[in-house]
Protein backbone atom coordinates (compact mmCIF):
# COMPACT_ATOMS: atom_id res chain seq x y z
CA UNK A 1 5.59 10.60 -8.42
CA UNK A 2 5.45 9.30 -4.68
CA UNK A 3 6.17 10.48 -1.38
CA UNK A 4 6.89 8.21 1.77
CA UNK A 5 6.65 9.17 5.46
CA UNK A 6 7.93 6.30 7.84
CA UNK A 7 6.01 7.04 11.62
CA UNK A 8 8.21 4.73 13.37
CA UNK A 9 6.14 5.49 16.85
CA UNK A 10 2.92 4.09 15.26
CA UNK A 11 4.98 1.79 12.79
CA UNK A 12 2.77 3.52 9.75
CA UNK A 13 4.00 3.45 6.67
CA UNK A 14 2.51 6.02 4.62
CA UNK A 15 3.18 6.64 0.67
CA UNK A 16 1.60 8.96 -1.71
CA UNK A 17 1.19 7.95 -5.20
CA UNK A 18 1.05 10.90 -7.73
CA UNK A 19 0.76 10.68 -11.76
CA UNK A 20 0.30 8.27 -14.00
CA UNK A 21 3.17 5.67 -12.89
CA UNK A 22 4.29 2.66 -15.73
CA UNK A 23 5.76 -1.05 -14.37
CA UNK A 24 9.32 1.03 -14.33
CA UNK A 25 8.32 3.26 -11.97
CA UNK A 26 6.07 1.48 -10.03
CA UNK A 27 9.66 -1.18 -9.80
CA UNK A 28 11.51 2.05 -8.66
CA UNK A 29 8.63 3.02 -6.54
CA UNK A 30 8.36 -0.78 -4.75
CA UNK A 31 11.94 -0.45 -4.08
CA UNK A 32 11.89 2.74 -2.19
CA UNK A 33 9.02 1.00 -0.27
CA UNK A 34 11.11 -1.58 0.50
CA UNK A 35 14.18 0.27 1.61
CA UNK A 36 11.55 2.46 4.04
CA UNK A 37 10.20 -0.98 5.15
CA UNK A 38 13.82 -2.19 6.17
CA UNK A 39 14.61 1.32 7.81
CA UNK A 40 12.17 0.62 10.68
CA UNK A 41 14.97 -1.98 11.67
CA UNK A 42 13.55 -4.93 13.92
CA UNK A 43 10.00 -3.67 13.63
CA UNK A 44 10.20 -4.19 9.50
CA UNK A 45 7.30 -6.61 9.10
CA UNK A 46 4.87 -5.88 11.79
CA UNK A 47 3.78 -2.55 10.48
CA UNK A 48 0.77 -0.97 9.27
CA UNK A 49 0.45 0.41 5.46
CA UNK A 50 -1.13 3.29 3.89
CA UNK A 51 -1.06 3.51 0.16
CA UNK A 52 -2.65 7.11 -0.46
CA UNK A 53 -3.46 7.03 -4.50
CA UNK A 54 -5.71 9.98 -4.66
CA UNK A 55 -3.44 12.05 -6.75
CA UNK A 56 -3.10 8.73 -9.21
CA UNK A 57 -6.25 8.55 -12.05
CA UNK A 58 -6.32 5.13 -13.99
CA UNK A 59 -3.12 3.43 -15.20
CA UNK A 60 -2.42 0.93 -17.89
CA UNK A 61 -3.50 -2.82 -17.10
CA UNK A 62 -0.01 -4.05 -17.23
CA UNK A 63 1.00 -1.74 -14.45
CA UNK A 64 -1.28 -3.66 -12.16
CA UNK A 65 -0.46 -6.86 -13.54
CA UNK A 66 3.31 -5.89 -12.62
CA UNK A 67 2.12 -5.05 -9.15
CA UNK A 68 0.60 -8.56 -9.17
CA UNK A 69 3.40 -10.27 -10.24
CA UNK A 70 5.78 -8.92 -8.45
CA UNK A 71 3.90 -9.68 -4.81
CA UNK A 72 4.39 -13.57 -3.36
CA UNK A 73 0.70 -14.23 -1.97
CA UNK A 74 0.21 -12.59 1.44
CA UNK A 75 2.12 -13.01 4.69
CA UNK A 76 4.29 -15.33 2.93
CA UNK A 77 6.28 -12.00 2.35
CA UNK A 78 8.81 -11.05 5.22
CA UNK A 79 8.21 -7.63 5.05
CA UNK A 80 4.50 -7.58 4.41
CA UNK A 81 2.60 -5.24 6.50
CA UNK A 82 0.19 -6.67 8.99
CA UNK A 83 -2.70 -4.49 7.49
CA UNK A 84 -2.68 -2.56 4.38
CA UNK A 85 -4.98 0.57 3.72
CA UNK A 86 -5.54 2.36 0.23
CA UNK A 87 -6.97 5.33 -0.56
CA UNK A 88 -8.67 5.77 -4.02
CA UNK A 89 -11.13 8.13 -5.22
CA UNK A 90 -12.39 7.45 -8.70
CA UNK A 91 -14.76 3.65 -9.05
CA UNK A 92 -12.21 2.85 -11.91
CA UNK A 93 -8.92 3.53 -9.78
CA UNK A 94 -11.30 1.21 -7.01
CA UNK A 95 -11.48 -1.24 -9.55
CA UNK A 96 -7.72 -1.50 -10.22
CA UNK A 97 -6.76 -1.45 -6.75
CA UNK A 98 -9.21 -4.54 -6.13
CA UNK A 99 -7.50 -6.60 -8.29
CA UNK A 100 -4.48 -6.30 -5.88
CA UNK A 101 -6.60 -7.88 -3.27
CA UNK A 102 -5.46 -11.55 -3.98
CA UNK A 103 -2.11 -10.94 -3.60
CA UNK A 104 -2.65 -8.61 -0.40
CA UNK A 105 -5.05 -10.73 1.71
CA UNK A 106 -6.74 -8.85 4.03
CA UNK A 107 -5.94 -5.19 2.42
CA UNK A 108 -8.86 -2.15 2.27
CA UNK A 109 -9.92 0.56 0.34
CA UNK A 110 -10.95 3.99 1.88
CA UNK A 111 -12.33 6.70 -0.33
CA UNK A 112 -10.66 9.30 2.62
CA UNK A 113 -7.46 9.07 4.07
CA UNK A 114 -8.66 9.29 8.16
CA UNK A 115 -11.03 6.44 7.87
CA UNK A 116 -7.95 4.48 6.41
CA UNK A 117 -5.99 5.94 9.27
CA UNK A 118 -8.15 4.96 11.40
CA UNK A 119 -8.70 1.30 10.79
CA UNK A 120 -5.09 0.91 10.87
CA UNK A 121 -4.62 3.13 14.22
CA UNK A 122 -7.44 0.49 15.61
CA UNK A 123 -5.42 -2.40 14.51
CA UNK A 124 -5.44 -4.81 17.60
CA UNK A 125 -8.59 -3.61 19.45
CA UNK A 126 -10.33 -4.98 16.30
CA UNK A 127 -10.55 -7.03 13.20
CA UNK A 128 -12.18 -5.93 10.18
């Protein structure tokens, strides 16, 4: 159901989202992405976030209202990531990813996974 690959060099956090995940799993899921978060130590916080959900069609609103609800606005969260990329193919899957958007200031959506890897690799020499 997910997959996550911590490059602590590059301070990328990258998770891939698989099936058709409920709010259980996506709880379960956010606390795996927590625990990853913590494991880069000191540098928790100021990393970089890829959210790959290619592999993930449409899931029930109250999944992303759980996702909502579960995220204090913005960089009020310690362990926020200083940019936050998804990856979506589908215009509905866009759609439910958008509404994320006020409770990730800032975030974007890629329809490929190296133009998302590359606006977070270019993080610092420019703002989007």
């Amino acid at each position: 159901m997910h997959q996550i690959r911590v490059d602590r060099d590059l301070r990328i956090l990258d998770v891939r989202f698989s099936g058709e995940p409920t709010p259980v799993d996506v709880g379960w899921m956010a606390e795996c992405v927590r625990h990853a978060i913590l494991s880069l130590g000191e540098d928790a916080g100021s990393h970089t976030a890829l959210f790959d959900c290619t592999a993930v069609r449409s899931v029930a609103p109250g999944t992303i209202d759980h996702i909502r609800a579960s995220l204090p606005p913005g960089r009020a969260r310690p362990l926020a990531a200083r940019r936050t990329a998804f990856v979506v193919e589908g215009a509905t899957e866009r759609l439910q990813v958008e509404r994320l958007a006020s409770v990730l200031p800032g975030m974007q959506i890629f329809e490929c996974r190296n133009a998302a890897l590359a606006w977070l690799h270019a993080e610092g020499r420019q703002e989007p």
